[in-house]
Protein backbone atom coordinates (compact mmCIF):
# COMPACT_ATOMS: atom_id res chain seq x y z
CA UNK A 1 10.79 -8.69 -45.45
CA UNK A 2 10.01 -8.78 -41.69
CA UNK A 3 8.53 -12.39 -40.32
CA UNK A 4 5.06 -11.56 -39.49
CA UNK A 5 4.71 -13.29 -36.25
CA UNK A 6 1.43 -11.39 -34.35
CA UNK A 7 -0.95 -14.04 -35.42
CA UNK A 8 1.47 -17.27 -35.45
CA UNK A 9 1.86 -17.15 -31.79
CA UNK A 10 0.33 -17.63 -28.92
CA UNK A 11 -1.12 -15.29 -26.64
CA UNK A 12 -1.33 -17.29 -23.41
CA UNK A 13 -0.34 -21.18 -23.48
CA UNK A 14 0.47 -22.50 -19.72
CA UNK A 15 2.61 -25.80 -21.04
CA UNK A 16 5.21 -22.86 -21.51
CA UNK A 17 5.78 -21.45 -18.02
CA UNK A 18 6.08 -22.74 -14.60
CA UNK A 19 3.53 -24.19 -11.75
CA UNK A 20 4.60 -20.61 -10.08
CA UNK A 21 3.43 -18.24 -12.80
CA UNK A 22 0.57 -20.70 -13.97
CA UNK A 23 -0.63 -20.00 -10.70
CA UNK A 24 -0.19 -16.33 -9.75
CA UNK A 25 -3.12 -14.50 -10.31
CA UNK A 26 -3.25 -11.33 -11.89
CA UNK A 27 -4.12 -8.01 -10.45
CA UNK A 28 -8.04 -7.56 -9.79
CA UNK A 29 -7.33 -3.62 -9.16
CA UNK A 30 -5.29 -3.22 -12.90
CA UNK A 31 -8.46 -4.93 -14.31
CA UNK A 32 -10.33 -2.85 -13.25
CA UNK A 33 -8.45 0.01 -14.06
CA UNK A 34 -7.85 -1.11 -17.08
CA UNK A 35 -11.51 -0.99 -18.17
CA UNK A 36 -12.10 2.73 -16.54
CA UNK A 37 -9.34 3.41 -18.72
CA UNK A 38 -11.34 2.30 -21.65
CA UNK A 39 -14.62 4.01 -21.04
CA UNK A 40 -12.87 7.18 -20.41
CA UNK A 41 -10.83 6.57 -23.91
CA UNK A 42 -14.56 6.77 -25.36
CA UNK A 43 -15.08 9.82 -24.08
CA UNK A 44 -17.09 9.05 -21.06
CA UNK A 45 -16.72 11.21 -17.81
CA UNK A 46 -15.86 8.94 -14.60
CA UNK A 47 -14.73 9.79 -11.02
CA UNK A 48 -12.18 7.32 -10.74
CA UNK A 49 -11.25 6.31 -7.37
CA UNK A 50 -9.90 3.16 -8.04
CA UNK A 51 -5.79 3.31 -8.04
CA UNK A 52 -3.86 3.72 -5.26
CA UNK A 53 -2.28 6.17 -7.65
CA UNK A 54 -1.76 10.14 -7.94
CA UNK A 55 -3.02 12.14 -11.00
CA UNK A 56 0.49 14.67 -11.70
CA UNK A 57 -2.75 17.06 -12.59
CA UNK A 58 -3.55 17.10 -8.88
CA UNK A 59 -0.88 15.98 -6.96
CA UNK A 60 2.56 17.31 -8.72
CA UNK A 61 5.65 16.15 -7.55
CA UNK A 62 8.14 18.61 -5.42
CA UNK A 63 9.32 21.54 -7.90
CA UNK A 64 12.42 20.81 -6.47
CA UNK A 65 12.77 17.16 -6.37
CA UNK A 66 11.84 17.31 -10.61
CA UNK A 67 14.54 19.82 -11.18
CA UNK A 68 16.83 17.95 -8.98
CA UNK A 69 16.22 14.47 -11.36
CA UNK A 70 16.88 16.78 -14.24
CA UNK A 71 20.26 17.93 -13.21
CA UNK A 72 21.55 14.86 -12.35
CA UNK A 73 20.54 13.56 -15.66
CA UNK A 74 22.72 16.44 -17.08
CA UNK A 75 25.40 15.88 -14.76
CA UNK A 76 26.20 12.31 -16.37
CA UNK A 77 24.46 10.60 -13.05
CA UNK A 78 23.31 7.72 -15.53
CA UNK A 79 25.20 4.65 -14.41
CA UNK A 80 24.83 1.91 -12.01
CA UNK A 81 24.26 2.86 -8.15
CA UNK A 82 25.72 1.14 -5.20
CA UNK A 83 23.71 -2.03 -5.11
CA UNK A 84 22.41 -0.94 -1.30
CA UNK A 85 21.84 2.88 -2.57
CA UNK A 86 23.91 6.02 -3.27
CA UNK A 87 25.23 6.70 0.32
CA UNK A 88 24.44 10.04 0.30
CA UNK A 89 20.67 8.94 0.22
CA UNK A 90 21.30 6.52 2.65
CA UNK A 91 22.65 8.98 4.93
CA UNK A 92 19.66 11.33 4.36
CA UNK A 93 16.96 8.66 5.13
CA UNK A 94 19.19 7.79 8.23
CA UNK A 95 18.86 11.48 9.27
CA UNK A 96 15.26 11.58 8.30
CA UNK A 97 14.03 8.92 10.96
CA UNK A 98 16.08 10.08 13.63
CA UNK A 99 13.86 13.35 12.97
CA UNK A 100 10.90 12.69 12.02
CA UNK A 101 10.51 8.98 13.89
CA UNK A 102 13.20 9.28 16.72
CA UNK A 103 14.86 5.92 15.24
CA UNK A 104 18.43 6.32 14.17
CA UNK A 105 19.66 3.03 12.30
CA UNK A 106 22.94 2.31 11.66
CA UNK A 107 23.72 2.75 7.71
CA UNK A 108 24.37 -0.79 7.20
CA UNK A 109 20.39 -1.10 8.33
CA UNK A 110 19.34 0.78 5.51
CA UNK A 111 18.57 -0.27 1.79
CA UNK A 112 17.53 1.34 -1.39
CA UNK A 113 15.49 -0.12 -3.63
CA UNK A 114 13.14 0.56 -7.03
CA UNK A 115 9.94 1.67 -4.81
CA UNK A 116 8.62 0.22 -2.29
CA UNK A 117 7.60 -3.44 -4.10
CA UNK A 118 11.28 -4.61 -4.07
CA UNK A 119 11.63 -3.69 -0.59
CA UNK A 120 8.59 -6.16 0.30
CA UNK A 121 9.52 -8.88 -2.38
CA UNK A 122 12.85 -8.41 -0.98
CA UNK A 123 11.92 -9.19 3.16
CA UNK A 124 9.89 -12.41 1.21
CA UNK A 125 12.85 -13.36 -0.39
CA UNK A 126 15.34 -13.12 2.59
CA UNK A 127 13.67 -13.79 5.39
CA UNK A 128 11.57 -16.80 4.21
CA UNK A 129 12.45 -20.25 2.95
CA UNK A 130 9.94 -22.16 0.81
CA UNK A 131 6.77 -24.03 3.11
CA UNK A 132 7.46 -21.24 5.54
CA UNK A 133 4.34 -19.76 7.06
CA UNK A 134 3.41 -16.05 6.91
CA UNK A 135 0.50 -14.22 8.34
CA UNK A 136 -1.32 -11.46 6.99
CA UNK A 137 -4.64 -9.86 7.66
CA UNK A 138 -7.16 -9.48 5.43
CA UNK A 139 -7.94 -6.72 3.45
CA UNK A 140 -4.60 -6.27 2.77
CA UNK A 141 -2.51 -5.49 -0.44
CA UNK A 142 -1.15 -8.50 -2.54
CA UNK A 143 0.58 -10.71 0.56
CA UNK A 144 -1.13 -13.31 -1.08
CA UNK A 145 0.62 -13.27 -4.25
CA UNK A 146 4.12 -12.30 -2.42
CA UNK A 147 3.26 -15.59 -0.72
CA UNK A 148 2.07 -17.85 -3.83
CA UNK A 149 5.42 -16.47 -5.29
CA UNK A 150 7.57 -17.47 -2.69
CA UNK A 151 5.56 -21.05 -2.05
CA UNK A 152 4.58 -20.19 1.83
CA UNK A 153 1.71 -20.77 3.36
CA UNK A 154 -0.32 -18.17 3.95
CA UNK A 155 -2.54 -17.65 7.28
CA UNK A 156 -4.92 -14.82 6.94
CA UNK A 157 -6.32 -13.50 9.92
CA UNK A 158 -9.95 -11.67 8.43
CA UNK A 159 -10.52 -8.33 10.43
CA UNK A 160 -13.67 -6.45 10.83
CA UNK A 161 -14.66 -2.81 9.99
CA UNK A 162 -15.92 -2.15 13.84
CA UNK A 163 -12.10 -2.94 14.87
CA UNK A 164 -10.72 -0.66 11.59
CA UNK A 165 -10.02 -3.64 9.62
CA UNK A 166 -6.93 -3.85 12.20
CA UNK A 167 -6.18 -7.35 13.41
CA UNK A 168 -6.12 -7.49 17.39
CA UNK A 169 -3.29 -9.58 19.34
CA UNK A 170 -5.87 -12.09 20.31
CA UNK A 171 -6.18 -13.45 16.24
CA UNK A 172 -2.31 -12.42 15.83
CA UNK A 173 -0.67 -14.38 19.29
CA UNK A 174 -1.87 -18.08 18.78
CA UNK A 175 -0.83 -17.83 15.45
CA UNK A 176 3.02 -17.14 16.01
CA UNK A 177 4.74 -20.13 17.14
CA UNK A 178 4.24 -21.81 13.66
CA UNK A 179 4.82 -18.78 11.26
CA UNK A 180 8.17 -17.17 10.20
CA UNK A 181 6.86 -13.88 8.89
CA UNK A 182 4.02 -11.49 9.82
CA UNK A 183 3.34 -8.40 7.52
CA UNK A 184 1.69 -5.60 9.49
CA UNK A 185 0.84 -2.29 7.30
CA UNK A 186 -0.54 1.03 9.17
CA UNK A 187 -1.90 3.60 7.57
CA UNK A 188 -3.27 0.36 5.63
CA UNK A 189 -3.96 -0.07 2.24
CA UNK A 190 -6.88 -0.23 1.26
CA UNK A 191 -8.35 0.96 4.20
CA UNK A 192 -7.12 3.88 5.20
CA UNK A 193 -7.36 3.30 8.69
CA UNK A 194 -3.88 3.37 11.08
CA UNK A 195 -3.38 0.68 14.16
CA UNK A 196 -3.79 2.43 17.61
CA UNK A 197 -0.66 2.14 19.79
CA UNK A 198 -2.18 0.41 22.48
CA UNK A 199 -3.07 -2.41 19.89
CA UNK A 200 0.26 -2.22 18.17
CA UNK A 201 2.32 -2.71 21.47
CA UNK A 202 0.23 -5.52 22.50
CA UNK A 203 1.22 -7.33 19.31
CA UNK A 204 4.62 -6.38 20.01
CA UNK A 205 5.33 -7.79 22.98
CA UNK A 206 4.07 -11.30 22.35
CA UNK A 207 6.63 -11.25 19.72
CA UNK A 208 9.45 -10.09 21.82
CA UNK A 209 7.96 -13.05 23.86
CA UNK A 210 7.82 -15.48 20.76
CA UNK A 211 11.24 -15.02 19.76
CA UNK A 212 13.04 -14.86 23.15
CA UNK A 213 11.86 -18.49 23.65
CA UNK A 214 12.70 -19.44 20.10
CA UNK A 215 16.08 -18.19 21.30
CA UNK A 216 16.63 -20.30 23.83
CA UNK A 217 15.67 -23.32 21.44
CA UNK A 218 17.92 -22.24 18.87
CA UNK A 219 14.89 -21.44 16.44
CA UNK A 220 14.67 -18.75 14.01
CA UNK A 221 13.09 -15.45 15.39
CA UNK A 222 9.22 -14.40 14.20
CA UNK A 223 10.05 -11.26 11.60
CA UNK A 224 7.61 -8.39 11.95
CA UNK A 225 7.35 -6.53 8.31
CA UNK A 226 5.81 -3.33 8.99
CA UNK A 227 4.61 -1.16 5.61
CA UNK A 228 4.34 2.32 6.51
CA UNK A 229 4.71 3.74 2.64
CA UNK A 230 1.40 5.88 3.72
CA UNK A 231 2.94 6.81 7.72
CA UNK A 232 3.34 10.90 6.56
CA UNK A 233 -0.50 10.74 5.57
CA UNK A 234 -2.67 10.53 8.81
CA UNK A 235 -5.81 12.55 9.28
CA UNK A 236 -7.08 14.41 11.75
CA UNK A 237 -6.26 13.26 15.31
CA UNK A 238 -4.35 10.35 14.22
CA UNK A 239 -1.04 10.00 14.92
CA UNK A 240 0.82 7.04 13.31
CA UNK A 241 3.28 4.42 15.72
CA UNK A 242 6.03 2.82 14.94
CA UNK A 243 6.46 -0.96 17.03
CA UNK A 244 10.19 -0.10 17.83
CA UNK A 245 9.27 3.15 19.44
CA UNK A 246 6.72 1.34 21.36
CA UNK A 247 8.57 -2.06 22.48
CA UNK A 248 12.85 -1.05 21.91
CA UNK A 249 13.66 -4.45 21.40
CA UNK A 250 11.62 -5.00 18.03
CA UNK A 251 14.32 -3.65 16.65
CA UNK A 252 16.08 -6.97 16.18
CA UNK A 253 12.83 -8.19 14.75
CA UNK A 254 11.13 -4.92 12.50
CA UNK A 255 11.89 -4.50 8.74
CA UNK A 256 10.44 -1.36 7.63
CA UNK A 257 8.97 -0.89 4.21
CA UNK A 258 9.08 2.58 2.96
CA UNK A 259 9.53 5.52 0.44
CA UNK A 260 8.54 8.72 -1.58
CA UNK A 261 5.57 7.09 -3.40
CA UNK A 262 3.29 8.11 -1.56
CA UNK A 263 4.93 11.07 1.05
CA UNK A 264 5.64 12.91 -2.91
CA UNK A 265 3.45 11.75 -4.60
CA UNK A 266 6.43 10.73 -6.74
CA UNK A 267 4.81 6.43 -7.55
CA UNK A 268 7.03 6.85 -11.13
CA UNK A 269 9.95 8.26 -9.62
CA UNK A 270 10.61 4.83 -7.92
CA UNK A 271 12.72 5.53 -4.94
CA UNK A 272 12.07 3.37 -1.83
CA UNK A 273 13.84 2.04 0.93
CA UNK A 274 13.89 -0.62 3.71
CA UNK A 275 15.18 -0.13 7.29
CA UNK A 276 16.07 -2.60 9.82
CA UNK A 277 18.75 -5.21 11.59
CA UNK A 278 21.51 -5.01 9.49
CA UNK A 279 21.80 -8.87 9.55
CA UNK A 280 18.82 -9.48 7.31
CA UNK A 281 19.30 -5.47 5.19
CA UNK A 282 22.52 -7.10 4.07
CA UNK A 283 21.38 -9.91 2.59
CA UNK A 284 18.18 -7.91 1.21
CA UNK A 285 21.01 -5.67 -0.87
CA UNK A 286 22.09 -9.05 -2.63
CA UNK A 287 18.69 -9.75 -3.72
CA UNK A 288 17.79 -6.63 -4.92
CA UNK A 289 21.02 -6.47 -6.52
CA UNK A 290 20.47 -9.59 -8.14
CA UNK A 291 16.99 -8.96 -9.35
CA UNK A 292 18.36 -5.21 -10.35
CA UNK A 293 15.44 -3.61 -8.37
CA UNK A 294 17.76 -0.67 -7.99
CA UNK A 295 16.54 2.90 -8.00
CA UNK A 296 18.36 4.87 -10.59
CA UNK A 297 21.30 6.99 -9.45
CA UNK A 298 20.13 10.50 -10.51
CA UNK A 299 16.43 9.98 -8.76
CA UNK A 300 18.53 8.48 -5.78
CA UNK A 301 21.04 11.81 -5.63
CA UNK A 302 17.93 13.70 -6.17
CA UNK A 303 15.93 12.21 -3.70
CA UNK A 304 18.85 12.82 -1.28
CA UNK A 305 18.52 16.61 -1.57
CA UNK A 306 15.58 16.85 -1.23
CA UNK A 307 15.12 14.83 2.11
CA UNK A 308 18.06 17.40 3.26
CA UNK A 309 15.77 20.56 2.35
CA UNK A 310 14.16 20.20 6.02
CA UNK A 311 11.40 22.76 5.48
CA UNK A 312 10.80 22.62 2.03
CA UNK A 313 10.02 19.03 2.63
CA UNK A 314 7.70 20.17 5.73
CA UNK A 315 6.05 22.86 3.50
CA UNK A 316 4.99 20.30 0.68
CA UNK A 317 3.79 17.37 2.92
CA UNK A 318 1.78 19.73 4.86
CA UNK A 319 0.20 21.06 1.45
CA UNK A 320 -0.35 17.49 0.05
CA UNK A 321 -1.34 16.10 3.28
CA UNK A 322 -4.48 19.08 3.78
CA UNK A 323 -5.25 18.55 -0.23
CA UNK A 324 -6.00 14.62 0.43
CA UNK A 325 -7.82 15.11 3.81
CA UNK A 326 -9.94 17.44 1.77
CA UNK A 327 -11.17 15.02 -0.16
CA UNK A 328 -11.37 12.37 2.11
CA UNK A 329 -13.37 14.41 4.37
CA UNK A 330 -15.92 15.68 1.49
CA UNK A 331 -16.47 11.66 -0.02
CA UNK A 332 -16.89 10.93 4.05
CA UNK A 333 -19.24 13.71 4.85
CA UNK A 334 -21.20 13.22 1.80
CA UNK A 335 -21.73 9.14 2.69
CA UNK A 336 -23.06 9.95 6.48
CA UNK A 337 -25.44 12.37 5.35
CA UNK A 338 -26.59 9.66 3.21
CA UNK A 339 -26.37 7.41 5.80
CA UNK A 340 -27.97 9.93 7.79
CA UNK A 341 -31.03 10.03 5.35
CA UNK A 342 -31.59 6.10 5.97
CA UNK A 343 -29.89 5.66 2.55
CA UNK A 344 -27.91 1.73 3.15
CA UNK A 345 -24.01 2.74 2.73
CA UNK A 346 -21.99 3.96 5.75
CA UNK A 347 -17.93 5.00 5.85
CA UNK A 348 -15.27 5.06 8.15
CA UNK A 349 -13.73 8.19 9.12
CA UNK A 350 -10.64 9.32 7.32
CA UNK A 351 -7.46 8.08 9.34
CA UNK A 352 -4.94 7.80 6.86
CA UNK A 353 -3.26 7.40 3.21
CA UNK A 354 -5.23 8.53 0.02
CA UNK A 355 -8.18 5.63 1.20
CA UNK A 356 -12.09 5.95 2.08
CA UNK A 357 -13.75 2.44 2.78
CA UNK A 358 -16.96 2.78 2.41
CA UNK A 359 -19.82 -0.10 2.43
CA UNK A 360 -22.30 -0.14 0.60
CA UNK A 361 -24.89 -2.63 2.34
CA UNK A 362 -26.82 -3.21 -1.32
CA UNK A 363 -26.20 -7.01 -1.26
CA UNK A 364 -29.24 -8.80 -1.58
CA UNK A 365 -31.53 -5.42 -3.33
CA UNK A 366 -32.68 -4.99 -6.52
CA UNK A 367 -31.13 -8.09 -7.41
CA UNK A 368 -27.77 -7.33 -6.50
CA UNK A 369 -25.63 -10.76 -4.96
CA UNK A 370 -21.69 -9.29 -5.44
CA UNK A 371 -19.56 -6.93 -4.43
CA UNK A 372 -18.96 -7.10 -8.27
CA UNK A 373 -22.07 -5.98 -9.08
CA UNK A 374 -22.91 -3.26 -6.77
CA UNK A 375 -19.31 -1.62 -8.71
CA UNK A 376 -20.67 -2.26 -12.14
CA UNK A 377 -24.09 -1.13 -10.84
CA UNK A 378 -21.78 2.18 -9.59
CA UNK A 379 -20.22 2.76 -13.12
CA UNK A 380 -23.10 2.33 -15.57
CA UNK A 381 -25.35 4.53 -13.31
CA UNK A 382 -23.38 7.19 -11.50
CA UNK A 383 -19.84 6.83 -13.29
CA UNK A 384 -18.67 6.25 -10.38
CA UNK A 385 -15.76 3.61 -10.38
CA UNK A 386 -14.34 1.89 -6.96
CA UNK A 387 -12.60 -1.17 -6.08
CA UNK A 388 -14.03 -4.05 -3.82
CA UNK A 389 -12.45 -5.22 -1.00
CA UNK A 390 -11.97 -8.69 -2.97
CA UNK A 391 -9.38 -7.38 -4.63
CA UNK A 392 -7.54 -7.51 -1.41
CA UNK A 393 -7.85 -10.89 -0.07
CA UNK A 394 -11.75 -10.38 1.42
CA UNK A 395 -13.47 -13.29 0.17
CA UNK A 396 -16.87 -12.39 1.48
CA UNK A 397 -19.55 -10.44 -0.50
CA UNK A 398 -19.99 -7.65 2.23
CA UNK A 399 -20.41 -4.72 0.56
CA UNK A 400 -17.05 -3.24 1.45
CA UNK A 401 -14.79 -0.95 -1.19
CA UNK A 402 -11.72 1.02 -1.45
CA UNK A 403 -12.25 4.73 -2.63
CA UNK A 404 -8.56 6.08 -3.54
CA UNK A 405 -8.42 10.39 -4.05
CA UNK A 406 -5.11 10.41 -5.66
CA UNK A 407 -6.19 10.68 -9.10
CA UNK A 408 -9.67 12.82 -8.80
CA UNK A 409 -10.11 16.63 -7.75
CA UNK A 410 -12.56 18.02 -5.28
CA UNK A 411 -14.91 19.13 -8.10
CA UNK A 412 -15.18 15.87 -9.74
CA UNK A 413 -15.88 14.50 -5.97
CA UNK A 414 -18.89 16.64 -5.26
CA UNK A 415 -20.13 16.24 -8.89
CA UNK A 416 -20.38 12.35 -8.31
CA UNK A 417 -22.01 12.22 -4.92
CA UNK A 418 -25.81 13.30 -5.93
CA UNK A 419 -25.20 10.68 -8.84
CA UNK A 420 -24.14 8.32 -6.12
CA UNK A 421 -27.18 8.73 -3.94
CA UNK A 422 -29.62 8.54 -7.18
CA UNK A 423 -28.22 4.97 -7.46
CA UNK A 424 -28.34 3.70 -3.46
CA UNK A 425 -32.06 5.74 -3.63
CA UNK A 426 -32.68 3.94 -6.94
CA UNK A 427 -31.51 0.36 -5.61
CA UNK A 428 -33.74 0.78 -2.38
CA UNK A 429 -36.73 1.24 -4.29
CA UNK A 430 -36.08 -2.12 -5.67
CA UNK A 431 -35.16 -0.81 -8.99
């Protein structure tokens, strides 16, 4: 007779876990998707453009890279990689940046890793020792909880929508001689809006600048992490930067965060990878090996192939990348004519990613006071679910959200719009 123990103990009890996990707050954007997830369970119809996710219904993996998992699988490719990656992958993202980027890395500068979390816990990990001070901007995607986990101090620098949500070297500069880390991401989650070179290079510099004196003192050099998971997604005229082709000499400094999440639509596949000095890649392969944040082998071998198929890989990201401006472009057209109609939301053009943001200015109307409630006022009335920019480190109740296409089609995006303006029409009339 089994021990029936689903009642007898507890479900949450903090005398039981450490000041670390007592602390770390969960994910605000799960919660949320969590209860979408529920409404649509009873049968309700909502245009869900809250995770930073892709629906396989609308954005399907490679052909290719699928039937390259599967025959590694049959192959026996099933046991434990190298714990830096299968070399053959390694080689193949080492060939891919000299192409697409112009940045060839020496294969000891390269790591593979589970996705591209590992690659970001792992820079926390190895770069930072505990008190250390990192700077992030705000919105951004979970630096604060990297931090709280590794017990730095966090300085956020809060950006503004007329500058892209980009921070600008004048907030970044005075900030560096105390901090040890500073995590840059471009096309930027969850704005979708990319850093212009000019303001990339300026940051640069003063780092180059930073560290050469910190040389001379004997300090430890300022570490630029630089997420560009979303870099094979710009729109239109965009075109994304990397700071090592900008400034050279970041290369002793620049960790690169990266993978197929997002260029293949492949988040479940979980192949990532992090490029940069050697000195601190090494010692990132030891803690990913430790924490077994490995990819597994046969998605690594496939993966591999699959960067070496030159123009099938061109073919695919140039269908995937016109599919997600497409529906960037109708959610952004849609909100300026709107706007245009003297309805109180505006939106920032489409740069980059799967991301829209998009404020709606209803703070303060129809007895609306949080960003909280203008989403639940979103859902109930126009099924219509997005995520505030709270859930990325933006304390203030400005109206701001993150609207993410990965998971919806063009259809479901033009059904929701009218619904969308019957609410903002709705609110303005005070109802």
């Amino acid at each position: 007779m089994a021990i029936d123990l689903t009642t007898l103990l507890p479900k949450r009890d903090d005398t039981f876990v450490g000041t670390m996990a007592r602390g770390l707050v969960g994910s605000e954007i799960l919660r949320i998707a969590a209860e979408i997830r529920e409404l649509t369970a009873q049968g309700r119809k909502v245009c869900n453009l809250t995770v930073g996710d892709f629906s396989p219904r609308e954005f399907p993996i490679p052909t290719a890279l699928g039937e390259g998992i599967a025959r590694a699988l049959q192959a026996g490719e099933t046991n434990y990689p190298p714990s830096d990656g299968v070399l053959d992958l390694r080689q193949s993202v080492q060939r891919f940046y000299e192409r697409s980027l112009g940045l060839k890395y020496p294969l000891e500068g390269i790591v593979i890793a589970g996705g591209a979390r590992p690659i970001i816990y792992g820079t926390y990990r190895t770069v930072l020792n505990e008190g250390d001070t990192v700077i992030y901007p705000v919105p951004s995607w979970n630096n604060n909880h990297y931090a709280h986990m590794m017990g730095a101090k966090s300085t956020e620098v809060v950006t503004l929508a007329d500058q892209g949500f980009m921070p600008t070297v004048e907030q970044l500069a005075p900030l560096f001689p105390s901090a040890r880390l500073l995590c840059l991401c471009s096309p930027l989650n969850p704005t979708g809006t990319m850093i212009s070179p000019e303001a990339l290079k300026a940051i640069c510099e003063r780092i180059v600048a930073e560290n050469q004196g910190r040389k001379a003192r004997g300090q430890a050099p300022l570490i630029l992490m630089y997420d560009q998971i979303y870099w094979t997604l710009s729109a239109g005229q965009s075109k994304h930067v990397t700071p090592v082709e900008l400034v050279p000499e970041m290369a002793h400094y620049t960790v690169f965060v990266d993978g197929i999440s997002k260029s293949f639509a492949a988040t479940g596949v979980r192949v990532g990878w992090g490029v940069g000095p050697p000195a601190i890649i090494s010692r990132m392969r030891d803690v990913i090996g430790h924490v077994g944040a490995w990819a597994p082998k046969a998605e690594q071998i496939a993966v591999a192939r699959a960067l070496e198929d030159v123009e099938g890989t061109a073919r695919f990201m140039k269908t995937m990348k016109h599919r997600v401006e497409e529906r960037l472009e109708a959610l952004y057209q849609g909100f300026e004519k709107m706007r245009a109609a003297g309805l109180p939301v505006r939106a920032i053009s489409p740069q980059g990613a799967i991301y829209l943001s998009v404020q709606f200015d209803l703070v303060g109307k129809a007895g609306l006071k949080t960003n909280d409630e203008i989403r639940k006022r979103l859902l109930e009335k126009a099924s219509f679910a997005v995520v505030p920019f709270q859930a990325f480190g933006l304390k203030d109740d400005t109206g701001w959200f993150r609207l993410s296409v990965g998971a919806v089609s063009l259809e479901e995006i033009q059904e929701a719009l009218p619904r969308v303006e019957a609410v903002l029409r709705s609110v303005q009339g005070g109802a």
